[in-house]
N, C-alpha and C. Protein backbone atom coordinates (compact mmCIF):
# COMPACT_ATOMS: atom_id res chain seq x y z
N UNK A 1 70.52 -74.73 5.76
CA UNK A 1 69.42 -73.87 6.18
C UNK A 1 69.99 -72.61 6.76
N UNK A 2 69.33 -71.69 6.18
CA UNK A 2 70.05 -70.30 7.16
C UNK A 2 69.49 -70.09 8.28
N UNK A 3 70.48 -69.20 8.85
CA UNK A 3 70.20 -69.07 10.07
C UNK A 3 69.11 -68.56 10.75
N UNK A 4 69.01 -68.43 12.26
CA UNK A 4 67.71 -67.26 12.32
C UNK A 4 68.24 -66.02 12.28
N UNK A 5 67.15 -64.98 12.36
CA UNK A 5 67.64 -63.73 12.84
C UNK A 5 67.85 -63.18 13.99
N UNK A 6 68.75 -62.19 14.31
CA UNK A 6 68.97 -62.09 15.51
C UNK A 6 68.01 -61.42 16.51
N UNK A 7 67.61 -61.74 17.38
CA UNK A 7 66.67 -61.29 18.28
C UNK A 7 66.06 -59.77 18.24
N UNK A 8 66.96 -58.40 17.99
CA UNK A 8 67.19 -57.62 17.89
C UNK A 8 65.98 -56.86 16.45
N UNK A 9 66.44 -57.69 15.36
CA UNK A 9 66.01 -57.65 14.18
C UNK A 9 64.67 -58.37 13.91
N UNK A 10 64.49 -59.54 15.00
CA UNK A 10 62.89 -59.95 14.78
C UNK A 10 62.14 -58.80 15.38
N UNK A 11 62.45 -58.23 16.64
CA UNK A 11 61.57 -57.58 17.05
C UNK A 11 61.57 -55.95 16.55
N UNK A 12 61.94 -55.27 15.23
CA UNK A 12 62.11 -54.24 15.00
C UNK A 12 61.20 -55.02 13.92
N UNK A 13 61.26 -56.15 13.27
CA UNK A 13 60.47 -56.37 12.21
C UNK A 13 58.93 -56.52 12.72
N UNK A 14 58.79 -56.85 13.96
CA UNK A 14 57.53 -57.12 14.49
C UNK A 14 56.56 -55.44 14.48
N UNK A 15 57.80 -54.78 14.90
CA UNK A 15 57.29 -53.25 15.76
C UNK A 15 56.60 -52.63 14.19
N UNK A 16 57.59 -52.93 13.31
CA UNK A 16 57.33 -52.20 11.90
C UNK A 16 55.65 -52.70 11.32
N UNK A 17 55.50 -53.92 12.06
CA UNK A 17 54.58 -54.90 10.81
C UNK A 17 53.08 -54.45 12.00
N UNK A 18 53.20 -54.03 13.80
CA UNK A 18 52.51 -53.14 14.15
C UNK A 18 52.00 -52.45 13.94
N UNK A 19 53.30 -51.42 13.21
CA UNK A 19 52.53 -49.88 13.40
C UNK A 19 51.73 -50.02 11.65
N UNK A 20 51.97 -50.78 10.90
CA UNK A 20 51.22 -51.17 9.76
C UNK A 20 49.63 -51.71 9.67
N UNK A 21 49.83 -52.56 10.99
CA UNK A 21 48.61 -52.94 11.12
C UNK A 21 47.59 -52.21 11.67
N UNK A 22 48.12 -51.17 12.29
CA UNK A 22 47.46 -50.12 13.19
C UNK A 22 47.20 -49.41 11.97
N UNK A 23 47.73 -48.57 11.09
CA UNK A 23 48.00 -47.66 10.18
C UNK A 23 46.62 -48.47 9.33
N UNK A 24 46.65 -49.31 9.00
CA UNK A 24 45.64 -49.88 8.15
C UNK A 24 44.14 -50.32 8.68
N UNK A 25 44.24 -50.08 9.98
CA UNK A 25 42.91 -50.31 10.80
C UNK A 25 42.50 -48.79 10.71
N UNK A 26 43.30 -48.02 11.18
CA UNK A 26 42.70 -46.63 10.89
C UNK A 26 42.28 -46.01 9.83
N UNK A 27 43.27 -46.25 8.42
CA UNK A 27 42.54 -45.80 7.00
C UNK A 27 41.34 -46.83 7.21
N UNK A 28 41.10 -47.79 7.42
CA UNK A 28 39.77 -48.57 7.20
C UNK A 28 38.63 -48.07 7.49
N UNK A 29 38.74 -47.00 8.61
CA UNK A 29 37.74 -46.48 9.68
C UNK A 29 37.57 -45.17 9.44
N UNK A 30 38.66 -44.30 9.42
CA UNK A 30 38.73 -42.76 8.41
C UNK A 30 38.27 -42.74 7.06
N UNK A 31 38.68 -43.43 6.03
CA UNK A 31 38.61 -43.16 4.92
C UNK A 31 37.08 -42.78 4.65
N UNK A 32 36.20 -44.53 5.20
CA UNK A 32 34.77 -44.37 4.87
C UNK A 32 34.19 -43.12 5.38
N UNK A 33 34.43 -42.50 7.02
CA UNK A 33 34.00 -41.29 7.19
C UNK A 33 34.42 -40.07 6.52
N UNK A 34 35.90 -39.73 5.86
CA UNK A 34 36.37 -38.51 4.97
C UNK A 34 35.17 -38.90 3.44
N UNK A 35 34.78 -39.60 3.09
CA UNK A 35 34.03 -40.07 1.74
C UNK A 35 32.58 -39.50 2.15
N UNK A 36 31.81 -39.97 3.33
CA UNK A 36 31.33 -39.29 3.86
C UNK A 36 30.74 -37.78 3.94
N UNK A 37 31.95 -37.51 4.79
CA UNK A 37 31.87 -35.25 5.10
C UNK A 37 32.09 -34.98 3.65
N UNK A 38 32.97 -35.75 2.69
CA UNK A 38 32.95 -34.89 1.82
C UNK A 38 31.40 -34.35 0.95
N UNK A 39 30.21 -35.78 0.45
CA UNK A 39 29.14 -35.83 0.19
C UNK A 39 28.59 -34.98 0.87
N UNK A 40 28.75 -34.82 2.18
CA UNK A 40 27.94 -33.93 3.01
C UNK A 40 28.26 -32.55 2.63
N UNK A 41 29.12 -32.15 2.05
CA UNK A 41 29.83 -30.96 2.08
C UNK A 41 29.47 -30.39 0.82
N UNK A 42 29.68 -31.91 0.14
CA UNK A 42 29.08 -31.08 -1.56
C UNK A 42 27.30 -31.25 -1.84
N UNK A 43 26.41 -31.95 -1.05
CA UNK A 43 25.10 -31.65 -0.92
C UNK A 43 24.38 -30.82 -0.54
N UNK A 44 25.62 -29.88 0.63
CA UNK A 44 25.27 -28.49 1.57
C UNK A 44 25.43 -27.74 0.63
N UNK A 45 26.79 -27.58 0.10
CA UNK A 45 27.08 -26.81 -1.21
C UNK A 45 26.31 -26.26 -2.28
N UNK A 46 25.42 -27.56 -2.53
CA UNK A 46 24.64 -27.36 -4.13
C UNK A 46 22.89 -27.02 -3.34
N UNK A 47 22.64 -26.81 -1.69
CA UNK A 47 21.61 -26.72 -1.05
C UNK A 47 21.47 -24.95 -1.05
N UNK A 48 23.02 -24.66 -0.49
CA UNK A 48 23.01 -23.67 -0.46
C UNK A 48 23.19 -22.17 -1.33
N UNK A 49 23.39 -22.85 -2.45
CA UNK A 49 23.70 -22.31 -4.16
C UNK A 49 22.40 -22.06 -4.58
N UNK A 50 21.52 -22.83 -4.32
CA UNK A 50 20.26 -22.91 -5.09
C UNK A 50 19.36 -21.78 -4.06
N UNK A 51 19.46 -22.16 -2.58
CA UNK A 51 18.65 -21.04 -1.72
C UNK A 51 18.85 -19.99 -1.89
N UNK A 52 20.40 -19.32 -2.56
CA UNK A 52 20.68 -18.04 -2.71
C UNK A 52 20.79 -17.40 -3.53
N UNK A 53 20.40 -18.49 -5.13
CA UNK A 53 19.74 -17.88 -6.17
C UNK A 53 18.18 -17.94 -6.33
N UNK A 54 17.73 -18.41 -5.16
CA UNK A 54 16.44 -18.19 -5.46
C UNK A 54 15.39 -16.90 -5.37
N UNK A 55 14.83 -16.44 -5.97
CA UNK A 55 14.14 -15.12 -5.86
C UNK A 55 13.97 -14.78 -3.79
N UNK A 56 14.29 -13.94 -3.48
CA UNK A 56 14.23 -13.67 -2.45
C UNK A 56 12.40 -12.66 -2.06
N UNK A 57 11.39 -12.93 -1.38
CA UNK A 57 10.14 -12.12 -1.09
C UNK A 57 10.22 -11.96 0.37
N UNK A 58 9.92 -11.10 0.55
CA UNK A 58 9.62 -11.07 2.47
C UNK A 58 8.92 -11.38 2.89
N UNK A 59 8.30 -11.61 3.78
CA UNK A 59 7.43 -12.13 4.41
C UNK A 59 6.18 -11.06 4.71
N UNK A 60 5.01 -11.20 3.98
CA UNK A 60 4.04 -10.22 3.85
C UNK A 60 4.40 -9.12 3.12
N UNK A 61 5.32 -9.41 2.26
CA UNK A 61 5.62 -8.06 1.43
C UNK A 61 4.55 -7.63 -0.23
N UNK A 62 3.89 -8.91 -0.41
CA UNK A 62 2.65 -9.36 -1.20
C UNK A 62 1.40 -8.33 -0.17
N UNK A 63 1.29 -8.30 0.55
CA UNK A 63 0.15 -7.70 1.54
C UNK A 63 0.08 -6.39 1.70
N UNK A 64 1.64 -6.14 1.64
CA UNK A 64 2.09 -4.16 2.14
C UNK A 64 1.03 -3.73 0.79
N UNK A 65 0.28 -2.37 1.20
CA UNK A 65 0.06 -1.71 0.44
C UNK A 65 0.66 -0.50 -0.27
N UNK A 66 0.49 0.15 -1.38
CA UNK A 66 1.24 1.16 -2.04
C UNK A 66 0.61 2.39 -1.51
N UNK A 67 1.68 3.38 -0.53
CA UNK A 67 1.34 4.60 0.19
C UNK A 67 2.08 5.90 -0.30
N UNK A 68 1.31 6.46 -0.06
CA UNK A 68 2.31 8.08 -0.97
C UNK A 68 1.97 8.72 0.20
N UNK A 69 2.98 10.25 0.35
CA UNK A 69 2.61 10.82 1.00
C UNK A 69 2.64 12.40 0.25
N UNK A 70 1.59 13.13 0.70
CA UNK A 70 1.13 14.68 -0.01
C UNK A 70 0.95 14.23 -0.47
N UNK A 71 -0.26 13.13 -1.70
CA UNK A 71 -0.05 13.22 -3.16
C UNK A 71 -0.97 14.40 -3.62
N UNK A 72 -0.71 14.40 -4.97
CA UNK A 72 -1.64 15.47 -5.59
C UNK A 72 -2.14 14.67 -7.12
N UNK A 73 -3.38 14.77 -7.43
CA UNK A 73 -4.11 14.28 -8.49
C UNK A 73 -4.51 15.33 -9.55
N UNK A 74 -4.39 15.64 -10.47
CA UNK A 74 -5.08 16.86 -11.19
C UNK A 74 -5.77 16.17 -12.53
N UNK A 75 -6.40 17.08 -12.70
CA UNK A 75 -7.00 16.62 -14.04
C UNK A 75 -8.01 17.66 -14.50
N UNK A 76 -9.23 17.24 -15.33
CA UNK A 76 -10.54 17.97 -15.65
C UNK A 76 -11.68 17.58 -16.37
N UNK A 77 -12.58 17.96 -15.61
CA UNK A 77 -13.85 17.69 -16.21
C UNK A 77 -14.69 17.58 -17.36
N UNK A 78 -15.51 17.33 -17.97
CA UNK A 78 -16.19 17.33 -18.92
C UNK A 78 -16.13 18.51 -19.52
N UNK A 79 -16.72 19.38 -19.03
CA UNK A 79 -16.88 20.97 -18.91
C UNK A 79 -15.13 21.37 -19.19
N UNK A 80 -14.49 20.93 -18.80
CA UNK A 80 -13.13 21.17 -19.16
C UNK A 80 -12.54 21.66 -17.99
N UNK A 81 -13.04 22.00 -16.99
CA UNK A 81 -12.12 22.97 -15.93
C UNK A 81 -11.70 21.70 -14.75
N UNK A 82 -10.32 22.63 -14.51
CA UNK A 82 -9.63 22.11 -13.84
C UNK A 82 -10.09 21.66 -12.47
N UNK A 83 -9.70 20.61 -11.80
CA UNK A 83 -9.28 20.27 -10.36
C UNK A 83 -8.12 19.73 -9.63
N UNK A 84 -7.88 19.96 -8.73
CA UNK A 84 -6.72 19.34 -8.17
C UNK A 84 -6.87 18.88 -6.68
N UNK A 85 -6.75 17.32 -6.54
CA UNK A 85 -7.18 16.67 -5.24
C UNK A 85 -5.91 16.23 -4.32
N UNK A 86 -5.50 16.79 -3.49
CA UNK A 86 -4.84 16.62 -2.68
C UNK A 86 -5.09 15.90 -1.26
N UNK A 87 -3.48 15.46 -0.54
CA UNK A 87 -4.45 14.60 1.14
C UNK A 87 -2.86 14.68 1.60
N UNK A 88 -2.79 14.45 2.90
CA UNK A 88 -1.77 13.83 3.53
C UNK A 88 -1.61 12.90 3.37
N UNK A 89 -2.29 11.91 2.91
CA UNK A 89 -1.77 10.65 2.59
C UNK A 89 -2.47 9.46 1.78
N UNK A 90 -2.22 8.70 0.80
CA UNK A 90 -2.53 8.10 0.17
C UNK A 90 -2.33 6.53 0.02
N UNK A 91 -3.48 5.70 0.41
CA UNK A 91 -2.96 4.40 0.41
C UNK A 91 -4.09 3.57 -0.87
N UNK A 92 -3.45 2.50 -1.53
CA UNK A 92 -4.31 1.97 -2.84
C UNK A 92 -4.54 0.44 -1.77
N UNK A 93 -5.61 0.94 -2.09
CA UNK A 93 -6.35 -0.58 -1.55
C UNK A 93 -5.61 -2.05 -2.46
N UNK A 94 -5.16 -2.58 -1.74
CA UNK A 94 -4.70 -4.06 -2.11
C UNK A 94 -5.59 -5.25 -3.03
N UNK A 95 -6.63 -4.87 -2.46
CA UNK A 95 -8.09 -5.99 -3.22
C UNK A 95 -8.13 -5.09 -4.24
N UNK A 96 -7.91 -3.33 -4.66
CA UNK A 96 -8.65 -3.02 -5.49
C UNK A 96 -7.58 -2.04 -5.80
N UNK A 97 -6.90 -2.02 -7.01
CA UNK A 97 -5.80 -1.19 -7.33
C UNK A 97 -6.29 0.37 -7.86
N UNK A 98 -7.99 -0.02 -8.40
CA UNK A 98 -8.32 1.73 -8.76
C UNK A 98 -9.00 2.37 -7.33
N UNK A 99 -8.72 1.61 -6.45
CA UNK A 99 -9.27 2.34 -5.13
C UNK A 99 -8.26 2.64 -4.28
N UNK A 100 -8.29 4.22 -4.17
CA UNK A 100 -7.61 4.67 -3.19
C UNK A 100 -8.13 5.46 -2.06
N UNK A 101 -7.47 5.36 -0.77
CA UNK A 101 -8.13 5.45 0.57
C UNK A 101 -7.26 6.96 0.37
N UNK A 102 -7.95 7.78 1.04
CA UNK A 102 -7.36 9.32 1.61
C UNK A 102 -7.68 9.68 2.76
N UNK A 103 -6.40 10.30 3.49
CA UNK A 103 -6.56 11.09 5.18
C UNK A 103 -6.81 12.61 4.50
N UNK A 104 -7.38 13.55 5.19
CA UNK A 104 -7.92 14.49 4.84
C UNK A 104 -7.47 15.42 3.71
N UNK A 105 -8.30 14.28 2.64
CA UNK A 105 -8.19 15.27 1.33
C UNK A 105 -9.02 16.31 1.17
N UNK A 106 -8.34 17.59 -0.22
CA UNK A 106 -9.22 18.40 0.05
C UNK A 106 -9.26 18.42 -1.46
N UNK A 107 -10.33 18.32 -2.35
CA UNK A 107 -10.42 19.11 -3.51
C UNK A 107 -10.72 20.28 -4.13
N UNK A 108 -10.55 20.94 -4.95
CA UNK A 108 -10.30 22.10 -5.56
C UNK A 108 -10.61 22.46 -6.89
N UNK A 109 -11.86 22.85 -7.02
CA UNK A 109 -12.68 22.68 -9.02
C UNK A 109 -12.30 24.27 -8.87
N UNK A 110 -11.91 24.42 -10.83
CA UNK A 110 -11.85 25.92 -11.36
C UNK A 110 -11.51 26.64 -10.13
N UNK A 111 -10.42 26.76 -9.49
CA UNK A 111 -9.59 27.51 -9.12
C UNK A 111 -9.85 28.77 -9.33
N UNK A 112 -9.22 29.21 -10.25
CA UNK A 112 -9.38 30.75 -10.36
C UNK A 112 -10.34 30.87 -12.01
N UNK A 113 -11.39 29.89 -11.75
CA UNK A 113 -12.59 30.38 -13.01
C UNK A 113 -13.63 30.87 -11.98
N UNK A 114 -14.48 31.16 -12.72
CA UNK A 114 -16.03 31.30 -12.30
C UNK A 114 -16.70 30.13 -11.27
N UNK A 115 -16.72 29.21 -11.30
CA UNK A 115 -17.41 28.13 -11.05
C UNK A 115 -16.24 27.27 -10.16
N UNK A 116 -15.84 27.96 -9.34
CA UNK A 116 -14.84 27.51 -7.68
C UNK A 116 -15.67 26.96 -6.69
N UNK A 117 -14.82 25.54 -6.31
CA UNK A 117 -15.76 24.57 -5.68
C UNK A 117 -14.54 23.84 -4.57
N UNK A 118 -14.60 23.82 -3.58
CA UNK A 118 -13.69 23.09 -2.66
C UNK A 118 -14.54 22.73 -1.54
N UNK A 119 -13.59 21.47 -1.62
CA UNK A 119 -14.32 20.28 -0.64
C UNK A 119 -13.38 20.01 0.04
N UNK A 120 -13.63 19.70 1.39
CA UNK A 120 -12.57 18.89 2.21
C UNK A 120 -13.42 17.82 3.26
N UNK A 121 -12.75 17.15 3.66
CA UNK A 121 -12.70 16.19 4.85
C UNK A 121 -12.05 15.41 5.52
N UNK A 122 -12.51 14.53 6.45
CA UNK A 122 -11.07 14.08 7.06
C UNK A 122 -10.92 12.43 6.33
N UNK A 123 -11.70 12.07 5.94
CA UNK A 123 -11.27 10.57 4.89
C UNK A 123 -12.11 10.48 3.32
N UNK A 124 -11.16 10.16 2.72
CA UNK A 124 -12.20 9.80 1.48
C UNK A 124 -11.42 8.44 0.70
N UNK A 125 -12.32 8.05 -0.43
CA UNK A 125 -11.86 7.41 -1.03
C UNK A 125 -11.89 8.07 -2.47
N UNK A 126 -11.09 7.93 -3.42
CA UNK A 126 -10.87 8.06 -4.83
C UNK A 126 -10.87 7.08 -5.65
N UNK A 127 -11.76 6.78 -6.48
CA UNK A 127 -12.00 5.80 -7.20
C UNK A 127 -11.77 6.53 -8.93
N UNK A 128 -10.65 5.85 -9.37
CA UNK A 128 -9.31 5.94 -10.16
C UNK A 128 -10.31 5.64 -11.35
N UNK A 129 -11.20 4.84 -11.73
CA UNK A 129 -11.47 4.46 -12.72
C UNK A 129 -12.87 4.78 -12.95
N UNK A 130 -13.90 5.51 -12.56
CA UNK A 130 -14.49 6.26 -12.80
C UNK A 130 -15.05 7.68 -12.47
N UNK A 131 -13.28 8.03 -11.72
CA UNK A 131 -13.28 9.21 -10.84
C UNK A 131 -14.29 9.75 -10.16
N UNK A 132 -14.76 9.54 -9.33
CA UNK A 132 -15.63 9.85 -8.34
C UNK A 132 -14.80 9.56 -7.13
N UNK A 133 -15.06 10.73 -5.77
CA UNK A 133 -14.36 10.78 -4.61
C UNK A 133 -15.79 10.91 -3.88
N UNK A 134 -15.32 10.31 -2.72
CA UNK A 134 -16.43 9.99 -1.57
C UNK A 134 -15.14 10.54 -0.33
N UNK A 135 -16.25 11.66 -0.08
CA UNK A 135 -15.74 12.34 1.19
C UNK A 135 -16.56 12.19 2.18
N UNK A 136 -15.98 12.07 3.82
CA UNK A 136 -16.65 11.65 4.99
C UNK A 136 -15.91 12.25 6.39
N UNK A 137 -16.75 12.08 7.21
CA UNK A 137 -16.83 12.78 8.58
C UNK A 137 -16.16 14.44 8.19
N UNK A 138 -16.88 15.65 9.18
CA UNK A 138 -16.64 16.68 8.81
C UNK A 138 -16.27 17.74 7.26
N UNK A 139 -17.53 17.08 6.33
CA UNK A 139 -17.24 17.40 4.95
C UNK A 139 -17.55 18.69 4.60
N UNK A 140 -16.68 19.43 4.53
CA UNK A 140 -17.64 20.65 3.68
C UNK A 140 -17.54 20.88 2.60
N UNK A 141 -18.06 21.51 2.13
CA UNK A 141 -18.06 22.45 0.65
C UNK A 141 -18.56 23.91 0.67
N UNK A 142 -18.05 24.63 -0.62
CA UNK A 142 -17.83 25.90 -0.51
C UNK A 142 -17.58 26.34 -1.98
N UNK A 143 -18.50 26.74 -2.86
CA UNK A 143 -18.39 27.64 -3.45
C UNK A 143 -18.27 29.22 -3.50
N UNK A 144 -18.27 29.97 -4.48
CA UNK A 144 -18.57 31.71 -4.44
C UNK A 144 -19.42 32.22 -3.44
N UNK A 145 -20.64 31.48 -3.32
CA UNK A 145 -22.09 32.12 -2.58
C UNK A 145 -22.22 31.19 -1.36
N UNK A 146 -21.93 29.54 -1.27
CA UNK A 146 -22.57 29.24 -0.29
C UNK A 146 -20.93 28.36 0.27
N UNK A 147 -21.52 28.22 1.59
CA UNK A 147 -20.85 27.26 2.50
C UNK A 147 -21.55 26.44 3.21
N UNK A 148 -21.13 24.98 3.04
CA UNK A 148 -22.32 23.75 3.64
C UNK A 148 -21.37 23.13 4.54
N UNK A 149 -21.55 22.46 5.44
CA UNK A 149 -21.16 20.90 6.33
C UNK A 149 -22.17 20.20 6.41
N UNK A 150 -21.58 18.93 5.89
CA UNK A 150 -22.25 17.81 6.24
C UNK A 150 -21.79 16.30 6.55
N UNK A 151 -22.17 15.70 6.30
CA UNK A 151 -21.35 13.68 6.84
C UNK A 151 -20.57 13.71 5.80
N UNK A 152 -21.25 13.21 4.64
CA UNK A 152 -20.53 12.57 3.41
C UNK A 152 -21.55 13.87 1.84
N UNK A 153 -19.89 13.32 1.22
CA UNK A 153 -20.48 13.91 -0.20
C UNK A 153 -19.55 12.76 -0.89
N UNK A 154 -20.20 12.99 -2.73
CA UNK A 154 -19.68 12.55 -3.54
C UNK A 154 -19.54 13.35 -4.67
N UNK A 155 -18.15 13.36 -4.87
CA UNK A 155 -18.22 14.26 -6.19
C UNK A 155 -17.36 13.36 -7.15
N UNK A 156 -18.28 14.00 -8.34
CA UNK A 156 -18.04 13.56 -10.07
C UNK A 156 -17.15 14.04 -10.50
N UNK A 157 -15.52 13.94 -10.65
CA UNK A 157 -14.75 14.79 -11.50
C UNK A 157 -15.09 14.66 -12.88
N UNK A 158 -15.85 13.65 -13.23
CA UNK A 158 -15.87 14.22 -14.58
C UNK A 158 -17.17 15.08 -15.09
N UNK A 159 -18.19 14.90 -14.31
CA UNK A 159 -19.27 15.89 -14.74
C UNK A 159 -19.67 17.00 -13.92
N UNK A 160 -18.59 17.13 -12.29
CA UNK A 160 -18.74 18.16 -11.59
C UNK A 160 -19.37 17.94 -10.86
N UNK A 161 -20.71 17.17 -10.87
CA UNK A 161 -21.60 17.01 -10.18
C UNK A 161 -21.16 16.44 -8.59
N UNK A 162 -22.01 17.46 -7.70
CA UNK A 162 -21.73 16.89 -6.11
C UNK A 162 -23.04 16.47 -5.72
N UNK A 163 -22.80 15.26 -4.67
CA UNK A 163 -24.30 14.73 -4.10
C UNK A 163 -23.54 14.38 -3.03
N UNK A 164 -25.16 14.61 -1.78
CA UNK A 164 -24.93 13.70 -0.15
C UNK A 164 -25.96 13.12 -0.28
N UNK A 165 -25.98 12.49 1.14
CA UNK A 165 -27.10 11.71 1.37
C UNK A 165 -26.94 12.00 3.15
N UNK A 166 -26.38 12.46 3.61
CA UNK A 166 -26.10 13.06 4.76
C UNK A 166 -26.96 14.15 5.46
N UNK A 167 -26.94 14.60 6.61
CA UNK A 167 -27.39 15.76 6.59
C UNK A 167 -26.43 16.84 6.64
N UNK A 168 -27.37 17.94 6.38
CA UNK A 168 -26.28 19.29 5.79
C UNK A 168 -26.64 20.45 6.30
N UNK A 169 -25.98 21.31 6.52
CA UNK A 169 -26.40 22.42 6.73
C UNK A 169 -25.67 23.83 6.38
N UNK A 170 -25.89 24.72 6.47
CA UNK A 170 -24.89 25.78 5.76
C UNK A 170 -25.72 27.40 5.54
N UNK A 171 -24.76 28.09 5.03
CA UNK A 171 -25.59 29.28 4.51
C UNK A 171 -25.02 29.76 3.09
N UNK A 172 -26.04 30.56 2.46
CA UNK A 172 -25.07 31.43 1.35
C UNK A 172 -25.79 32.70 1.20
N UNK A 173 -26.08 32.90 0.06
CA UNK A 173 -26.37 34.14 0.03
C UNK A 173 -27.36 34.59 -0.11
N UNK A 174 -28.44 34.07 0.44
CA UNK A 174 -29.87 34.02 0.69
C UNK A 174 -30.06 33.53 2.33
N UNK A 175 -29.52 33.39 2.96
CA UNK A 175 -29.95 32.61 4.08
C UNK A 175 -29.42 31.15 4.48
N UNK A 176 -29.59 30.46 5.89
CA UNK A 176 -29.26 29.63 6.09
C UNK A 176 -30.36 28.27 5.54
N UNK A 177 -29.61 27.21 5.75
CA UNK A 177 -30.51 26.05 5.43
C UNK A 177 -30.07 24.88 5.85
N UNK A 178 -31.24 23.46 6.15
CA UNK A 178 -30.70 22.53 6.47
C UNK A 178 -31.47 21.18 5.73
N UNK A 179 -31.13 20.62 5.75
CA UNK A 179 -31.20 19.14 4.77
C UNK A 179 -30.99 17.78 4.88
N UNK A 180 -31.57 17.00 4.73
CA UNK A 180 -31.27 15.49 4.97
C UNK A 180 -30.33 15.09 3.22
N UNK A 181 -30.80 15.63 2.61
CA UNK A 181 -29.41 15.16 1.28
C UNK A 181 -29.65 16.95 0.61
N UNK A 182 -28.75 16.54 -0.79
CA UNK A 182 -28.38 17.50 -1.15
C UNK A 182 -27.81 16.97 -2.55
N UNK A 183 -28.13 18.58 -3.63
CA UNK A 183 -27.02 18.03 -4.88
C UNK A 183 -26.94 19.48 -5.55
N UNK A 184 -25.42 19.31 -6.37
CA UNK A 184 -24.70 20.37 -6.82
C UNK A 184 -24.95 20.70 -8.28
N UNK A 185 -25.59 20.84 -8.83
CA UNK A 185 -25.42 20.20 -10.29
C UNK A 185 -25.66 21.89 -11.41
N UNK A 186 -25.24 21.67 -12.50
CA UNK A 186 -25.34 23.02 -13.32
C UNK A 186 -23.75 23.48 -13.10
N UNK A 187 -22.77 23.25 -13.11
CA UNK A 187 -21.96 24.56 -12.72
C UNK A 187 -22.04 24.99 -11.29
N UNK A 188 -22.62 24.21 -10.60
CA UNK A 188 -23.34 24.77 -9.19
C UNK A 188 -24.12 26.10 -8.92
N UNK A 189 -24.99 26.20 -10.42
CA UNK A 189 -25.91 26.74 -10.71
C UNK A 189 -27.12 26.56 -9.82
N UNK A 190 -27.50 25.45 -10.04
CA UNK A 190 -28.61 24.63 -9.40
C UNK A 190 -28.12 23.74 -7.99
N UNK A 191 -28.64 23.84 -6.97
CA UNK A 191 -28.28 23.08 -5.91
C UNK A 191 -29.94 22.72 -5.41
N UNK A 192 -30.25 21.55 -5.25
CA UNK A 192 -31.39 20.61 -4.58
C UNK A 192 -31.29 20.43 -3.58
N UNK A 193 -32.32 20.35 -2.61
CA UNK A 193 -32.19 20.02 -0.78
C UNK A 193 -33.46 18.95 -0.95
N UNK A 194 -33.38 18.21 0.16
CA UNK A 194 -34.32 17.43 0.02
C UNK A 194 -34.04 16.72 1.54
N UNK A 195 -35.66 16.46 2.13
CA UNK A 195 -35.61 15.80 3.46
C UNK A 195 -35.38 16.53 4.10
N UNK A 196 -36.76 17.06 4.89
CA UNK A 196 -36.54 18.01 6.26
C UNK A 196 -36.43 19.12 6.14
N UNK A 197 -36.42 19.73 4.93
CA UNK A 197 -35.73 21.29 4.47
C UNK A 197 -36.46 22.34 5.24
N UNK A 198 -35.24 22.75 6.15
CA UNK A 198 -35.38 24.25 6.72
C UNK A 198 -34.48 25.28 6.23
N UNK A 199 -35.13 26.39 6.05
CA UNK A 199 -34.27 27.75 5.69
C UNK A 199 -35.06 28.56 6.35
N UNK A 200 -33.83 29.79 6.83
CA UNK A 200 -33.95 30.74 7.34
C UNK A 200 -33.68 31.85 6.33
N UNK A 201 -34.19 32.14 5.70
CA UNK A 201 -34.09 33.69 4.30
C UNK A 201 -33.88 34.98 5.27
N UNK A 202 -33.18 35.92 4.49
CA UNK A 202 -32.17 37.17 5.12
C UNK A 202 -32.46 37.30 3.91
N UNK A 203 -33.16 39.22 4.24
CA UNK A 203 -33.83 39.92 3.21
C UNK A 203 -32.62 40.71 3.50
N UNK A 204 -32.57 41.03 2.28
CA UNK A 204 -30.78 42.50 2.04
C UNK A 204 -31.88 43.82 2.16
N UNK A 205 -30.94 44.29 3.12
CA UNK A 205 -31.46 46.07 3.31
C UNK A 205 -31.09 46.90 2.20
């Protein structure tokens, strides 16, 4: 029978077969958690790949409305003559894309023809799709002969035609006058008063 080993050599074999057993309690206990972080790492991975190809929207950026500033509109009437509608500022209504809101626009018919017509006020709206503008608070108008103020007007870019329903008042070249509505029509040939109508007539010397 051989011998034993020497004292020396059992216990270096013991120390070795220790740090083994230790070594193997710990991969037992690490490994499952490194298997773990890694899943975690590649689930964050493919979480965060996908969030940052996804279309990016802001928050209420669906809501912002489309604003210009100075714009200018031109075009022309039936009759053919020009206008050009200008404002400080222009915002398109959100519910309604042919409606646009205006801070004090002013319009401008036949310019330099015969039949010169400007309107201003401090809000209107422009309605894009059957062009008509609705002007309000402090509105006037002003052709060749007369000058009016009143609440609100509406004018027709395409047939020229202006109407209130406001009251009005003004003078031209006959005298002053005042009115519960009013309309432009002819070339601003013809102008109608109606409701309440006072005039003051100025005979030319």
């Amino acid at each position: 029978m051989a011998d034993a080993l020497p004292p020396q050599h059992r216990r270096a074999d013991f120390e070795r077969w220790r740090r083994r057993s230790r070594l193997i309690r710990t991969l037992r206990i690490a490994l499952p958690a490194v298997i773990v972080l890694i899943f975690m790492g590649l689930a964050g991975s493919v979480a965060w790949s996908t969030f940052n190809s996804a279309p990016k929207t802001a928050v209420g950026a669906g809501d912002e409305p489309i604003r210009l500033l100075t714009p200018r509109f031109v075009g022309r009437d039936t009759k053919g003559r020009a206008f050009v509608l200008t404002a400080e500022s222009a915002t398109r209504d959100r519910l309604d894309y042919q409606r646009v809101i205006l801070k004090k626009p002013t319009l401008v018919l036949d310019e330099n023809g015969p039949d010169l017509l400007r309107m201003t006020g401090v809000d209107g709206i422009f309605h894009e799709q059957d062009g008509k503008l609705e002007l309000t608070n402090g509105v006037s108008v002003a052709d060749a002969r007369n000058t009016f103020e009143t609440a609100s007007s509406l004018f027709d870019t395409k047939s020229g035609e202006v109407i209130g329903s406001g009251p009005i008042q003004g003078a031209g070249g006959l005298g002053e006058i005042r009115a519960e509505s009013y309309g432009v029509y002819s070339k601003g040939e013809r102008m109608v008063f109606k409701g309440g109508v006072r005039t003051r007539l100025e005979t030319k010397k």
